[in-house]
C-alpha atoms as a PDB file:
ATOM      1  CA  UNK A   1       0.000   0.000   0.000  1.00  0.00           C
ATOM      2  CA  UNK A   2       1.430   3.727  -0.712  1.00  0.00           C
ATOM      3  CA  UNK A   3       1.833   6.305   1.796  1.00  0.00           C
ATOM      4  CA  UNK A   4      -1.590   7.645   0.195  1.00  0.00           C
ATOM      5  CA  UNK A   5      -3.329   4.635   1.904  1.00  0.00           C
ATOM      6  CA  UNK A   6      -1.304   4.791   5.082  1.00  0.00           C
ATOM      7  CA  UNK A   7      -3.365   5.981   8.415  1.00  0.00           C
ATOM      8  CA  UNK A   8      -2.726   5.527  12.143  1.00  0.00           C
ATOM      9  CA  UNK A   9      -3.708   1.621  13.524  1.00  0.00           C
ATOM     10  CA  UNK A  10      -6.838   3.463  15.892  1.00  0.00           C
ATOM     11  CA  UNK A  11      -8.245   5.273  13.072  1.00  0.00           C
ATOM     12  CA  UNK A  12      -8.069   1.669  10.759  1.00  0.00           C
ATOM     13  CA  UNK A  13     -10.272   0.144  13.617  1.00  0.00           C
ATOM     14  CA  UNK A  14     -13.021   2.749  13.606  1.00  0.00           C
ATOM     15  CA  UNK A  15     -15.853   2.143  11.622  1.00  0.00           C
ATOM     16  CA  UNK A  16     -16.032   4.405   8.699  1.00  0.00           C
ATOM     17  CA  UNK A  17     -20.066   5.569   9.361  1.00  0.00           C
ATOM     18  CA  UNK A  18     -18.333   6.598  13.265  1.00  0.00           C
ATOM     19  CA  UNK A  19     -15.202   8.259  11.216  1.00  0.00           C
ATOM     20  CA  UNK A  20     -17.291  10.311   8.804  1.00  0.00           C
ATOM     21  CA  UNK A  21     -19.513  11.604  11.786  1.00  0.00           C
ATOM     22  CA  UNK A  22     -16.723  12.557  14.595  1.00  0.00           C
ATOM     23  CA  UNK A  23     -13.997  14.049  12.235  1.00  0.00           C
ATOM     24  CA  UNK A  24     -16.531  15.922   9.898  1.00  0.00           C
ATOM     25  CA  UNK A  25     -19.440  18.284  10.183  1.00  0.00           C
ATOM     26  CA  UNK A  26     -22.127  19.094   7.848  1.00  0.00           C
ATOM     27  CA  UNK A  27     -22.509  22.655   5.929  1.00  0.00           C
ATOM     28  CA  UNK A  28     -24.917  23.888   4.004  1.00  0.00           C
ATOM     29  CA  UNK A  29     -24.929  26.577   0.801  1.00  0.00           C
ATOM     30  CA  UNK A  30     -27.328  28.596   0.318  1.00  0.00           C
ATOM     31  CA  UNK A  31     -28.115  31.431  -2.410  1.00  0.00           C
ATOM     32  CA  UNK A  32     -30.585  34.722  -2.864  1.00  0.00           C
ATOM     33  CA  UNK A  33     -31.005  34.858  -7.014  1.00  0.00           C
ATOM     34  CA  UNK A  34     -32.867  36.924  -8.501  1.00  0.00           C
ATOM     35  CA  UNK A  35     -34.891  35.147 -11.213  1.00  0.00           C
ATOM     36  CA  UNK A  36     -34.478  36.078 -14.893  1.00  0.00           C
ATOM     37  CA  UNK A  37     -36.708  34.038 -16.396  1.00  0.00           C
ATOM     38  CA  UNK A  38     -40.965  34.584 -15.712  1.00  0.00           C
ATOM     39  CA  UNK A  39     -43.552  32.483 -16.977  1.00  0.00           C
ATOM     40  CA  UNK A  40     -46.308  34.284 -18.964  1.00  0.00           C
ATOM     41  CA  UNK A  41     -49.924  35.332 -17.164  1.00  0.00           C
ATOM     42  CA  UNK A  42     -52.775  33.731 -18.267  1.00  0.00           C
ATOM     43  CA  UNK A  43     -53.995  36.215 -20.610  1.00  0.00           C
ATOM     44  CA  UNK A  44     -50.399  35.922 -22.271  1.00  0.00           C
ATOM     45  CA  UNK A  45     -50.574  32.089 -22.510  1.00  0.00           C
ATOM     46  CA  UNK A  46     -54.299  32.324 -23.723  1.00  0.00           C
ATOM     47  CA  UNK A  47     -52.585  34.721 -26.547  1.00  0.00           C
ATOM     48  CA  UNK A  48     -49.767  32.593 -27.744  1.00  0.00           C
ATOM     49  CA  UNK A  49     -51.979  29.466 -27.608  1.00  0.00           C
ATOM     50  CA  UNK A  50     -54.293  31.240 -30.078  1.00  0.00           C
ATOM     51  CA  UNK A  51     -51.453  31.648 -32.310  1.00  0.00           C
ATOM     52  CA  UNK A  52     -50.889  28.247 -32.475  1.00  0.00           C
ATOM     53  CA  UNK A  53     -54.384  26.841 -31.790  1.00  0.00           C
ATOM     54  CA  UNK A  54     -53.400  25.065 -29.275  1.00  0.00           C
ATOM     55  CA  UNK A  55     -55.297  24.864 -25.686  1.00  0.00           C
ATOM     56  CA  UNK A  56     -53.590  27.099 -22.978  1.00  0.00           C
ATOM     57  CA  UNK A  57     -53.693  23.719 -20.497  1.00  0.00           C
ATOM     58  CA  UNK A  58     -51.569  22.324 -22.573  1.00  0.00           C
ATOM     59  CA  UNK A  59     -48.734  25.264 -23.194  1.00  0.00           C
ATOM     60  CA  UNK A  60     -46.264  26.211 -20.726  1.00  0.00           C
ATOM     61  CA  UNK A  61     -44.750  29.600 -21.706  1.00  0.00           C
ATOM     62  CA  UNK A  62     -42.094  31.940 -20.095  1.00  0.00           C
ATOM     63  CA  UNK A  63     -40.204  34.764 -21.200  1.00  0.00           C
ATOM     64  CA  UNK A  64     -36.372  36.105 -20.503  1.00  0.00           C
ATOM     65  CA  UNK A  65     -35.964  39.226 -18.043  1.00  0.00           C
ATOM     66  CA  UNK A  66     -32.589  39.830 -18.661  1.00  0.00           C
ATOM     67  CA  UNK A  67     -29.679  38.514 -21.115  1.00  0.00           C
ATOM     68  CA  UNK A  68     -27.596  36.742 -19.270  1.00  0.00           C
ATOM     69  CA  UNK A  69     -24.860  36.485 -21.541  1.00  0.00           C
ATOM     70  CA  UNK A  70     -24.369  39.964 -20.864  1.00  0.00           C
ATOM     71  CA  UNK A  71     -21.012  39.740 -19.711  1.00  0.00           C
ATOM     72  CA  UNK A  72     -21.905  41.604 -16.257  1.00  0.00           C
ATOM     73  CA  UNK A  73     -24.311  39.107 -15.387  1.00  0.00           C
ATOM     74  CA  UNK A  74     -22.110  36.235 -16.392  1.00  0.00           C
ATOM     75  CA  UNK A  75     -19.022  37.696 -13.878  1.00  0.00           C
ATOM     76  CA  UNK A  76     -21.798  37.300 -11.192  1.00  0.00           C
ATOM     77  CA  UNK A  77     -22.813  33.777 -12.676  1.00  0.00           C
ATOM     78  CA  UNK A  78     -18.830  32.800 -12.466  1.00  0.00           C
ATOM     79  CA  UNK A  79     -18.967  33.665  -9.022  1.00  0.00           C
ATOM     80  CA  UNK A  80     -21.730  31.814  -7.955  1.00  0.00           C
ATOM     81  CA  UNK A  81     -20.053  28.616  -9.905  1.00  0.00           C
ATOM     82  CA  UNK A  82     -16.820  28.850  -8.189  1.00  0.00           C
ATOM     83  CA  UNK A  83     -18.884  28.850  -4.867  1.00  0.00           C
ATOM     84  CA  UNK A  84     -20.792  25.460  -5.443  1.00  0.00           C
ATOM     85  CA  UNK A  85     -16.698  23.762  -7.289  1.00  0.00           C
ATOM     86  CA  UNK A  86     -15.308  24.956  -3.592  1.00  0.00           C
ATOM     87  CA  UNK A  87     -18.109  23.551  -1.988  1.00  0.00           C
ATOM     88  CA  UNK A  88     -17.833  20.432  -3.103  1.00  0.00           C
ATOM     89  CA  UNK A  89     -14.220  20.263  -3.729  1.00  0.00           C
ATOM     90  CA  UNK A  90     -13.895  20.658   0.077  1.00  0.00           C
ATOM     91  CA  UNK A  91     -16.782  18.279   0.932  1.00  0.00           C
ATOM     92  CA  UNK A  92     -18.212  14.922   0.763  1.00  0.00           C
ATOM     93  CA  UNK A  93     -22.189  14.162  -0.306  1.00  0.00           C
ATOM     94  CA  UNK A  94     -24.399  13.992   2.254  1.00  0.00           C
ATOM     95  CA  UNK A  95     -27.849  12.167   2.295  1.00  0.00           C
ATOM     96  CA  UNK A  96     -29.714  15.513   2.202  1.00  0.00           C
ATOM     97  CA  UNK A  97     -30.811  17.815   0.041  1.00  0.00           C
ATOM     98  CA  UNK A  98     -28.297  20.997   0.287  1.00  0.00           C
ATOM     99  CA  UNK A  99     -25.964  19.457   2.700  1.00  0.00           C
ATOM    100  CA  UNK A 100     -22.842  17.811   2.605  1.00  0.00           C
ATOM    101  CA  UNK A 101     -20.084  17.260   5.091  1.00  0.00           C
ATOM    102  CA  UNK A 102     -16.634  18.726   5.648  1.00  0.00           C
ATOM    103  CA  UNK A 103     -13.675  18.009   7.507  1.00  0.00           C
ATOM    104  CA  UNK A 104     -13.845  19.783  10.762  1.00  0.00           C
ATOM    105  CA  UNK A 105     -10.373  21.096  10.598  1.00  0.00           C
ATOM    106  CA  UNK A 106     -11.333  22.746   7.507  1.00  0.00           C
ATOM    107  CA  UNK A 107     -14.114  24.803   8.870  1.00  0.00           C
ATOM    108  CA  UNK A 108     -11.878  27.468   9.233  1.00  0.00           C
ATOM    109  CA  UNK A 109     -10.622  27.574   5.790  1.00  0.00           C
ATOM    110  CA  UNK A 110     -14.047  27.133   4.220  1.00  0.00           C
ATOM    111  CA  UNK A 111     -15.306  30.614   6.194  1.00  0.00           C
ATOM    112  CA  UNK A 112     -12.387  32.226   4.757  1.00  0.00           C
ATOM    113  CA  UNK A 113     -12.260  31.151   1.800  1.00  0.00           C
ATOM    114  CA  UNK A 114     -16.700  31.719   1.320  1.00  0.00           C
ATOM    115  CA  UNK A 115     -16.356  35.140   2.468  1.00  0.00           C
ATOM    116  CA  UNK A 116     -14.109  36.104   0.174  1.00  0.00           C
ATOM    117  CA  UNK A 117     -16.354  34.500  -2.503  1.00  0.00           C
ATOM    118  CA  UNK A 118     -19.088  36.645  -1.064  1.00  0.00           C
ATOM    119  CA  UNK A 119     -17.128  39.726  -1.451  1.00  0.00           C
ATOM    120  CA  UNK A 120     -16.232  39.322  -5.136  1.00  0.00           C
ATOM    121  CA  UNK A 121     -20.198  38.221  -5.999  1.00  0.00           C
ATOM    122  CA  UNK A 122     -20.870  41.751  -4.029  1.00  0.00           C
ATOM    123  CA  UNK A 123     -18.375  43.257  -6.024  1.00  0.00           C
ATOM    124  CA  UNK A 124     -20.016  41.854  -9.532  1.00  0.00           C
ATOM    125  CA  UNK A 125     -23.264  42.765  -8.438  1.00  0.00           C
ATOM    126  CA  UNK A 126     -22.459  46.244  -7.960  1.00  0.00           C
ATOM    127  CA  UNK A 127     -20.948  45.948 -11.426  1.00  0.00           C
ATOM    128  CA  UNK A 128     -23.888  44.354 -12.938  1.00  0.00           C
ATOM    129  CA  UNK A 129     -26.299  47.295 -11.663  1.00  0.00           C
ATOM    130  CA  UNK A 130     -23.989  49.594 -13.031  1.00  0.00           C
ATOM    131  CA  UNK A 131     -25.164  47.994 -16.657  1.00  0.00           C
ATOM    132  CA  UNK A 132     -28.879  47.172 -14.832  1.00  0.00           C
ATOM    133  CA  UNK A 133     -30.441  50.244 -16.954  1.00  0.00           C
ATOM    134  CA  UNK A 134     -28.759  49.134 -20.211  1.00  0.00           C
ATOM    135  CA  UNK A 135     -30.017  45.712 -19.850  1.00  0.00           C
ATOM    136  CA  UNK A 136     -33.578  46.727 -18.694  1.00  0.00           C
ATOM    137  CA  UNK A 137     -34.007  49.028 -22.114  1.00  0.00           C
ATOM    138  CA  UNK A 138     -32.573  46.009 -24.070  1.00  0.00           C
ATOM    139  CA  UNK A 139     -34.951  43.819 -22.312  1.00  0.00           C
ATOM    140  CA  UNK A 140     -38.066  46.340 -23.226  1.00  0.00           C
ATOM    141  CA  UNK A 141     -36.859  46.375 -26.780  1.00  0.00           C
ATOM    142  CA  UNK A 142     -36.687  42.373 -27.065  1.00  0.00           C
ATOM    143  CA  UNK A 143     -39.489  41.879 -25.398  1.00  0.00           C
ATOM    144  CA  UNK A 144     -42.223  43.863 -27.120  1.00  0.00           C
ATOM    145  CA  UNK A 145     -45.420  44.179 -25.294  1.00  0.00           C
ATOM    146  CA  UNK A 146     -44.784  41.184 -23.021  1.00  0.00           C
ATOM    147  CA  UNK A 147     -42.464  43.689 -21.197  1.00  0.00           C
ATOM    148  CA  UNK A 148     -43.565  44.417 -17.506  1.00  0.00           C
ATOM    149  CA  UNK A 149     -41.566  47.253 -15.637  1.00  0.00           C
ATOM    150  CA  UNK A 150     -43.394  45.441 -12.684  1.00  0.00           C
ATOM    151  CA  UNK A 151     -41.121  42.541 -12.907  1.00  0.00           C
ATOM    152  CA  UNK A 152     -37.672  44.399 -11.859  1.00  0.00           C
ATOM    153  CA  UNK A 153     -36.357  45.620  -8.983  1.00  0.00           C
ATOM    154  CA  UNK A 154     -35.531  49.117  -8.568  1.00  0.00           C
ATOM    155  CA  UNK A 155     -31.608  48.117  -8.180  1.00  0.00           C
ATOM    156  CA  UNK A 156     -29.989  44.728  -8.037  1.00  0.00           C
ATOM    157  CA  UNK A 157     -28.524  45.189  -4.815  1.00  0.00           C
ATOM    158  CA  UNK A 158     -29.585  42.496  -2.935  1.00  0.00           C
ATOM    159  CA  UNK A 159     -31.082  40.203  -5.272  1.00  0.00           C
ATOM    160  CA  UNK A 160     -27.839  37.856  -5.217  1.00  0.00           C
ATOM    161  CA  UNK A 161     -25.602  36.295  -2.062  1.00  0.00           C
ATOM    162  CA  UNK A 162     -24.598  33.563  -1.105  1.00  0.00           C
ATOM    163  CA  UNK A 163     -24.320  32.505   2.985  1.00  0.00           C
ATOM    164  CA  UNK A 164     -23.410  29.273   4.558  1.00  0.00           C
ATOM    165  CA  UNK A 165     -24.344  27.682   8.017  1.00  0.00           C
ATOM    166  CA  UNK A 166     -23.081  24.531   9.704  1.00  0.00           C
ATOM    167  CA  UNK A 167     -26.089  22.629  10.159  1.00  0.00           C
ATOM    168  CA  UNK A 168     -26.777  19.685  13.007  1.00  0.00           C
ATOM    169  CA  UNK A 169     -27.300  16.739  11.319  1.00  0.00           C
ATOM    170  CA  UNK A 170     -27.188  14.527  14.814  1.00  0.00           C
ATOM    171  CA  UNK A 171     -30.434  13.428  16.962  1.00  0.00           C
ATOM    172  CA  UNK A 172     -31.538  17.069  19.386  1.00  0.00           C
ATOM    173  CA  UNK A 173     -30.312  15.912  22.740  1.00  0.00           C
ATOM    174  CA  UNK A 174     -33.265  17.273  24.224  1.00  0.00           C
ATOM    175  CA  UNK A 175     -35.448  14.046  22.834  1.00  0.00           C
ATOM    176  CA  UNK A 176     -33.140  11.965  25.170  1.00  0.00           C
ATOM    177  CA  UNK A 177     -35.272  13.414  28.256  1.00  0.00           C
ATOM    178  CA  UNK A 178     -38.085  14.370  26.640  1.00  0.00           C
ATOM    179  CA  UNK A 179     -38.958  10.684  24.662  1.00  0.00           C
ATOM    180  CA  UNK A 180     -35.804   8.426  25.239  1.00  0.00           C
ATOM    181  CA  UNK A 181     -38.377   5.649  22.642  1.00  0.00           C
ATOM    182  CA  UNK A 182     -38.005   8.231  19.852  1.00  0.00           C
ATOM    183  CA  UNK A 183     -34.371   9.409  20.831  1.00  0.00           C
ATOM    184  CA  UNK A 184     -33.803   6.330  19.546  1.00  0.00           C
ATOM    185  CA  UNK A 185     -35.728   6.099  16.711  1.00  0.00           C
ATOM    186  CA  UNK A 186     -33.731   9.404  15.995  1.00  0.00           C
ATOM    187  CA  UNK A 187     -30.252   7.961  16.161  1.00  0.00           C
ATOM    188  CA  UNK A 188     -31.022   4.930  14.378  1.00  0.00           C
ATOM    189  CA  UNK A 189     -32.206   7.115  11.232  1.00  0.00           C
ATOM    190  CA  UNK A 190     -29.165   9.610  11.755  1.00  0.00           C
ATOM    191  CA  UNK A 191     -26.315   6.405  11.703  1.00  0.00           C
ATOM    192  CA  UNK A 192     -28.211   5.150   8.683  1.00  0.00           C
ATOM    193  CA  UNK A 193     -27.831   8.363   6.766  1.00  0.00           C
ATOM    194  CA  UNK A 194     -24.029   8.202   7.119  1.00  0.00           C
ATOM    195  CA  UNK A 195     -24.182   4.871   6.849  1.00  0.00           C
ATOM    196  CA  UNK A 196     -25.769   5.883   3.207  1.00  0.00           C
ATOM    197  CA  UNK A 197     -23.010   9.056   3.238  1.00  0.00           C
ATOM    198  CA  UNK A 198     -20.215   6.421   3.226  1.00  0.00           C
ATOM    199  CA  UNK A 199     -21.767   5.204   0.050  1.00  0.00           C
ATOM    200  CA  UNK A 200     -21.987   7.810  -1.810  1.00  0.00           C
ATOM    201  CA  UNK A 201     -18.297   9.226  -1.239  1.00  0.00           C
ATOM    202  CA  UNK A 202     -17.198   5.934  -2.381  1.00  0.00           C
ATOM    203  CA  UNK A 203     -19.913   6.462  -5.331  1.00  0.00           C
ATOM    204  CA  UNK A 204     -18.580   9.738  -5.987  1.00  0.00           C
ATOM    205  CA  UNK A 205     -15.050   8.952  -5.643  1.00  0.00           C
ATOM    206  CA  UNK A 206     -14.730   5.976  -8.088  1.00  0.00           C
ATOM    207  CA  UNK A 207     -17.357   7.633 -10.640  1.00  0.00           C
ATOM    208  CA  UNK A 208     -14.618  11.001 -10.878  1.00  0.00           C
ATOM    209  CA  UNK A 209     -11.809   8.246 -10.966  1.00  0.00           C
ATOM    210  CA  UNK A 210     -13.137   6.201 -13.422  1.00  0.00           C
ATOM    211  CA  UNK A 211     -14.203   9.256 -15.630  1.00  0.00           C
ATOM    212  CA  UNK A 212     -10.473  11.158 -15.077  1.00  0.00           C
ATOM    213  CA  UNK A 213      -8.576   7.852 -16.026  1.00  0.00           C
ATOM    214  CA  UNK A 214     -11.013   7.293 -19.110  1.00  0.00           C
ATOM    215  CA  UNK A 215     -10.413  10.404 -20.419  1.00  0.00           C
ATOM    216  CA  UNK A 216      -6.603  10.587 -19.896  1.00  0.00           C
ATOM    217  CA  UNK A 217      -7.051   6.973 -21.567  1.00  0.00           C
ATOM    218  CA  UNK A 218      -8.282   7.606 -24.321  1.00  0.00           C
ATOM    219  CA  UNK A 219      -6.232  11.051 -25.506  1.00  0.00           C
ATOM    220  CA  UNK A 220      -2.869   8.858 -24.835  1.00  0.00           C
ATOM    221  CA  UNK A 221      -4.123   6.039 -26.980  1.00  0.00           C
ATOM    222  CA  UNK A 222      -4.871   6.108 -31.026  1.00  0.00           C
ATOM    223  CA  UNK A 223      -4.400   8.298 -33.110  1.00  0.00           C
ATOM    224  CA  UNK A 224      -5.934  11.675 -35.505  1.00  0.00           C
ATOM    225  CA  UNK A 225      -5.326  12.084 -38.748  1.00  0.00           C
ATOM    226  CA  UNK A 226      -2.048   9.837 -38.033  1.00  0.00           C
ATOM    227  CA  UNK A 227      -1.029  12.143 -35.351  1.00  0.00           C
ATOM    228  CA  UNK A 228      -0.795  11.288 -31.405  1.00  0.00           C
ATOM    229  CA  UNK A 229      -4.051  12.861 -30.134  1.00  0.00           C
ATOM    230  CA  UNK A 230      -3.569  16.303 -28.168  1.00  0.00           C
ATOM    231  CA  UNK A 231      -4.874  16.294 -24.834  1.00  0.00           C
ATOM    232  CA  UNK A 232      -4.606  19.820 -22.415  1.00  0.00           C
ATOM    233  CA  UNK A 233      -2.054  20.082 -19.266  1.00  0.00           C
ATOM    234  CA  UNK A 234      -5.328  19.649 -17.334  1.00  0.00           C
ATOM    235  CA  UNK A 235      -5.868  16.110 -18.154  1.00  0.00           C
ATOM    236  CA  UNK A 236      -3.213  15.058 -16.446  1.00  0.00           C
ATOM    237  CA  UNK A 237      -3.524  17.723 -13.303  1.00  0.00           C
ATOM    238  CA  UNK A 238      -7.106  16.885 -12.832  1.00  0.00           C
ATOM    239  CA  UNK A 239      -5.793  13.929 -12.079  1.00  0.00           C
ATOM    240  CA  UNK A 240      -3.307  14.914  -9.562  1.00  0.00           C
ATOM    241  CA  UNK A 241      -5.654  17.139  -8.079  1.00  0.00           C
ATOM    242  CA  UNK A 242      -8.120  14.424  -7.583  1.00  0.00           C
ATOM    243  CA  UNK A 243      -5.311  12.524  -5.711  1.00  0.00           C
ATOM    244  CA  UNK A 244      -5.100  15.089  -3.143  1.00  0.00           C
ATOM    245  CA  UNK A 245      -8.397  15.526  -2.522  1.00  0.00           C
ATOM    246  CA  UNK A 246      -9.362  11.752  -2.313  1.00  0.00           C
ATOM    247  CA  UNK A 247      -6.364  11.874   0.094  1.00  0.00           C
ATOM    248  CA  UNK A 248      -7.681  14.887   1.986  1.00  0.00           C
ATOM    249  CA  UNK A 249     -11.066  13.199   2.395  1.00  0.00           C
ATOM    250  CA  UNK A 250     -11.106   9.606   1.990  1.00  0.00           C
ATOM    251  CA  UNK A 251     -12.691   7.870   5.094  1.00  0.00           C
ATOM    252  CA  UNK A 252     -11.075   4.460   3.686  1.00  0.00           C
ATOM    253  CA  UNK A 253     -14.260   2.748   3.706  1.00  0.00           C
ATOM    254  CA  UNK A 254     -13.416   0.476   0.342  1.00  0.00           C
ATOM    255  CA  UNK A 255      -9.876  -0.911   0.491  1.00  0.00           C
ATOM    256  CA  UNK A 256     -10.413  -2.123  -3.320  1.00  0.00           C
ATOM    257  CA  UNK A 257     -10.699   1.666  -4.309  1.00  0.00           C
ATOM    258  CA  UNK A 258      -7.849   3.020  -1.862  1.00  0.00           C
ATOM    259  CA  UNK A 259      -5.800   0.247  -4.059  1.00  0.00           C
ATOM    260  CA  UNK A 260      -7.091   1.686  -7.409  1.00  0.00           C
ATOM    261  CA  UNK A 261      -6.140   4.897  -6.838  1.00  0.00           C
ATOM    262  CA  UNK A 262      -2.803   4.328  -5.452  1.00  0.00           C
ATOM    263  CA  UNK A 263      -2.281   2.317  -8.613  1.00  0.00           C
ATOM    264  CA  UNK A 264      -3.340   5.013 -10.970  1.00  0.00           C
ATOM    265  CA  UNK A 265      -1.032   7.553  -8.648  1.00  0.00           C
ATOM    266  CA  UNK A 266       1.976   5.439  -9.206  1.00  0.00           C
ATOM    267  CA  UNK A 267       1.130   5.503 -13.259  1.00  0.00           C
ATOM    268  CA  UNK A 268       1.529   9.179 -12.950  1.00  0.00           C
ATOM    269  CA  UNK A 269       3.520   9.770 -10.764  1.00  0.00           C
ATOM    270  CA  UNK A 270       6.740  11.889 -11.848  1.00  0.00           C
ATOM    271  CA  UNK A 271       5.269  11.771 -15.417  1.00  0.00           C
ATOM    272  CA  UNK A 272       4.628  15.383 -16.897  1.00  0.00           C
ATOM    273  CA  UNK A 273       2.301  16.282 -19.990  1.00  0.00           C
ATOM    274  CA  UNK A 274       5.203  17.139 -22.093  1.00  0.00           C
ATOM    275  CA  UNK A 275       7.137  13.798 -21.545  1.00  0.00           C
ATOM    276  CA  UNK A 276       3.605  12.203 -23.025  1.00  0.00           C
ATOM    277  CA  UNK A 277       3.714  14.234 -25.985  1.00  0.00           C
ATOM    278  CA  UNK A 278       7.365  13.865 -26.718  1.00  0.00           C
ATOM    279  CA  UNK A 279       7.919  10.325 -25.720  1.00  0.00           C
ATOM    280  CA  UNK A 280       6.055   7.641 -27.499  1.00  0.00           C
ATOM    281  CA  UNK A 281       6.834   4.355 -25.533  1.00  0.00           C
ATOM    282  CA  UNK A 282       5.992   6.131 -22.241  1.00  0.00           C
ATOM    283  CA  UNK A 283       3.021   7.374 -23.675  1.00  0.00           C
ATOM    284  CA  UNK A 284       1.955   3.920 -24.341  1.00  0.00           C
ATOM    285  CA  UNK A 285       2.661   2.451 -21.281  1.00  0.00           C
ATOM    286  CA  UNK A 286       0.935   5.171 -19.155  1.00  0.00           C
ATOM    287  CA  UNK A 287      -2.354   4.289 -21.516  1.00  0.00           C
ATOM    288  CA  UNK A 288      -1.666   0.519 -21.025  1.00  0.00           C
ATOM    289  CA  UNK A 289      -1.186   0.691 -17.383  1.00  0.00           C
ATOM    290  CA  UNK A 290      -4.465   2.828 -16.820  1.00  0.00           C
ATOM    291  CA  UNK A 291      -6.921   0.807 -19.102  1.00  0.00           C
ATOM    292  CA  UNK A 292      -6.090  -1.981 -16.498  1.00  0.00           C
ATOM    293  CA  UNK A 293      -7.111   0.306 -13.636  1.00  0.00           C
ATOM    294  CA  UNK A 294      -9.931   1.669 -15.864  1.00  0.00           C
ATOM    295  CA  UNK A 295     -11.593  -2.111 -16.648  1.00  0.00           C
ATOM    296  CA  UNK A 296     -11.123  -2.181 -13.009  1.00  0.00           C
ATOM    297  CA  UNK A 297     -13.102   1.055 -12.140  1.00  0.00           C
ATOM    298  CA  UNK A 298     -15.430   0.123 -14.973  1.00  0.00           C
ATOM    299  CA  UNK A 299     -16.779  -3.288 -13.057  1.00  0.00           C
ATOM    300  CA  UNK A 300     -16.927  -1.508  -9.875  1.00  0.00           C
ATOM    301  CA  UNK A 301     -19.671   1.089 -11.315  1.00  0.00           C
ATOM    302  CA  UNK A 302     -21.372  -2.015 -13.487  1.00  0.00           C
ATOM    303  CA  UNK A 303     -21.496  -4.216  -9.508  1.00  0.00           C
ATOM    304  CA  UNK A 304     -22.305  -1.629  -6.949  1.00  0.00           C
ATOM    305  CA  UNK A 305     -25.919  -1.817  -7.206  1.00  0.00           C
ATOM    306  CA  UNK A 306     -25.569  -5.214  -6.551  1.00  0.00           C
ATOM    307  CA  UNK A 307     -23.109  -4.289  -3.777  1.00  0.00           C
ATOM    308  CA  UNK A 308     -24.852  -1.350  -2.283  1.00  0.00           C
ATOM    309  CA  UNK A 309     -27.940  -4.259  -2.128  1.00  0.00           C
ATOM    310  CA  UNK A 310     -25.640  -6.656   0.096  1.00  0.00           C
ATOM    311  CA  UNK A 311     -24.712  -4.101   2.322  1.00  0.00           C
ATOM    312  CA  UNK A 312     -28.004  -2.908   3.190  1.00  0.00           C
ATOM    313  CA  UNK A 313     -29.124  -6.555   4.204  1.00  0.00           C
ATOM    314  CA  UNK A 314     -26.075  -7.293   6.895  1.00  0.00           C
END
C-alpha cells in the first residue's frame, strides 16, 4: 500500500459511518437569485396558444428578463459557480438535500475562503447594476409588449448572495429526556444516513476516478489524422488534483478503491504532460497501465448496485 493509503492503527479500527460523523461536520450553501426568467400570465398564454391553436392547459410559456450572456451578469454567474466547485471540492455528499459534510479542521478555511467569494459576488453585483439600466431598455426592446416594468427591482442590490451555516445533522439531545423511545428512533435514522453518506463518497469517488482515467485513456491512446491525439495540461492535473483531494477526504471505507487509486497515482507519478507528448513508448505504457485500472473502475460502477444491495441486508 502507498503512503496515500497509510493511516494511524486506531483510526483503521473505527468504523467508517463513526469516522465520517466525529472528524466531519455538515454545511450547508445557500443562495438569494434573482430570477431572470418569468412564466407568462394567463392572458399571455391564452394569446400565444391562439397563435398556435393550441389549448392554454396544454402550453407552458415563459419569457427572458434579462440577457444573461451579458457579460456583467455572467461575472456574477462565475462567481456563484466557483462557490458550489469549492463547496464540493472541500466536501463529501451527504444524504440531504443541500448538505454535505466537511472536515472539521477545515471549517476554518471554508469561512475564509466563502467570504471572500461573497465579497467578489458583491463586487459583480455592484458591477452588474452599473449595466442594470442598459439591460432593462434592451430587455423592453426584445421583449415587445410582453415587457412588464413590474417585474424588476428598482436596483440589483440584494437580489444575489450567497451565505453558509453549519447545520446539526445529529439526533436534538433534548429528545433523550423528553422521549428516550423516539431518541432512539432518531439515532437509528441519523447512523443510517451516514451509513448511506459512506456510500456515496465511495460512489462519488470511483465515478470522478473512473471518468479522469477514461479520459486521460483515451487522448494517450490512437491516433488523428495519423497524429498522437492532443490532450490539455489539465488532463493530467485533474488527475493529480483528484489525488489530493481523495487523500484529503477519503474515510477508507473500500480498500479495493484506496488500491485503485494508489495504482493510478503510481502511473503518474513523476510523469509530466510534455514527456507524453514527446515520448512515445511512455506514452503507451501510461495508456496501457491505466486501461487496467480503468476495466477495473469500470466493473466496480457495473457491480455496486448489486453491492450497495448486500450491504443494506447485513
Amino acid at each position: 500500500m502507498t503512503a496515500l493509503l497509510d493511516l494511524p492503527a486506531a483510526q483503521n479500527q473505527s468504523a467508517p459511518a463513526d469516522r465520517l460523523r466525529t472528524t466531519m461536520a455538515a454545511v450547508r450553501v445557500m443562495f438569494t437569485w434573482l430570477g431572470s426568467r418569468k412564466t407568462l400570465t394567463q392572458e399571455q398564454k391564452s394569446q400565444a396558444a391562439d397563435t398556435f391553436g393550441a389549448e392554454r392547459a396544454y402550453l407552458s410559456a415563459g419569457k427572458k428578463l434579462l440577457d444573461t450572456s451579458h457579460p456583467a451578469f455572467k461575472a456574477v454567474t462565475a462567481v456563484r459557480h466557483r462557490v458550489i466547485a469549492y463547496w464540493k471540492g472541500v466536501s463529501l455528499p451527504y444524504p440531504e438535500s443541500g448538505i454535505r459534510l466537511i472536515r472539521q479542521d477545515d471549517i476554518g478555511a471554508f469561512t475564509v475562503q466563502l467570504t471572500s467569494l461573497k465579497a467578489e459576488l458583491d463586487d459583480a453585483v455592484i458591477k452588474l447594476d452599473e449595466r442594470y439600466d442598459e439591460l432593462r431598455s434592451a430587455a423592453r426592446r426584445r421583449l415587445g409588449s410582453l415587457y412588464n416594468a413590474g417585474d424588476y427591482p428598482a436596483t440589483l442590490r440584494g437580489w444575489f448572495d450567497v451565505t453558509y451555516d453549519f447545520p446539526s445533522v445529529e439526533p436534538p439531545e433534548y429528545l433523550r429526556q423528553l422521549s428516550p423511545q423516539l431518541y432512539q428512533q432518531e439515532a437509528a435514522r441519523v447512523a443510517a444516513r451516514f451509513d448511506e453518506a459512506v456510500e456515496l463518497a465511495e460512489q462519488a469517488f470511483t465515478e470522478e476516478l473512473a471518468k479522469l482515467v477514461s479520459h486521460l485513456t483515451e487522448r494517450l491512446g490512437g491516433a488523428e489524422d495519423g497524429k498522437p491525439k492532443v490532450f490539455r495540461d489539465s488532463v493530467v492535473e485533474n488527475l493529480r488534483e483528484f489525488f489530493e483531494r481523495f487523500r484529503h477526504l477519503n474515510i477508507r471505507s473500500n480498500e479495493q478503491l484506496d488500491e485503485l487509486v494508489g495504482q493510478a497515482q503510481r502511473v503518474v507519478r513523476g510523469v509530466e504532460p510534455q514527456q507524453l507528448r514527446d515520448n512515445q513508448a511512455l506514452r503507451q505504457q501510461v495508456a496501457s497501465q491505466l486501461s487496467g485500472v480503468q476495466s477495473v473502475l469500470d466493473g466496480l460502477l457495473v457491480d455496486r448496485p448489486r453491492r450497495n444491495i448486500l450491504r443494506r441486508s447485513k
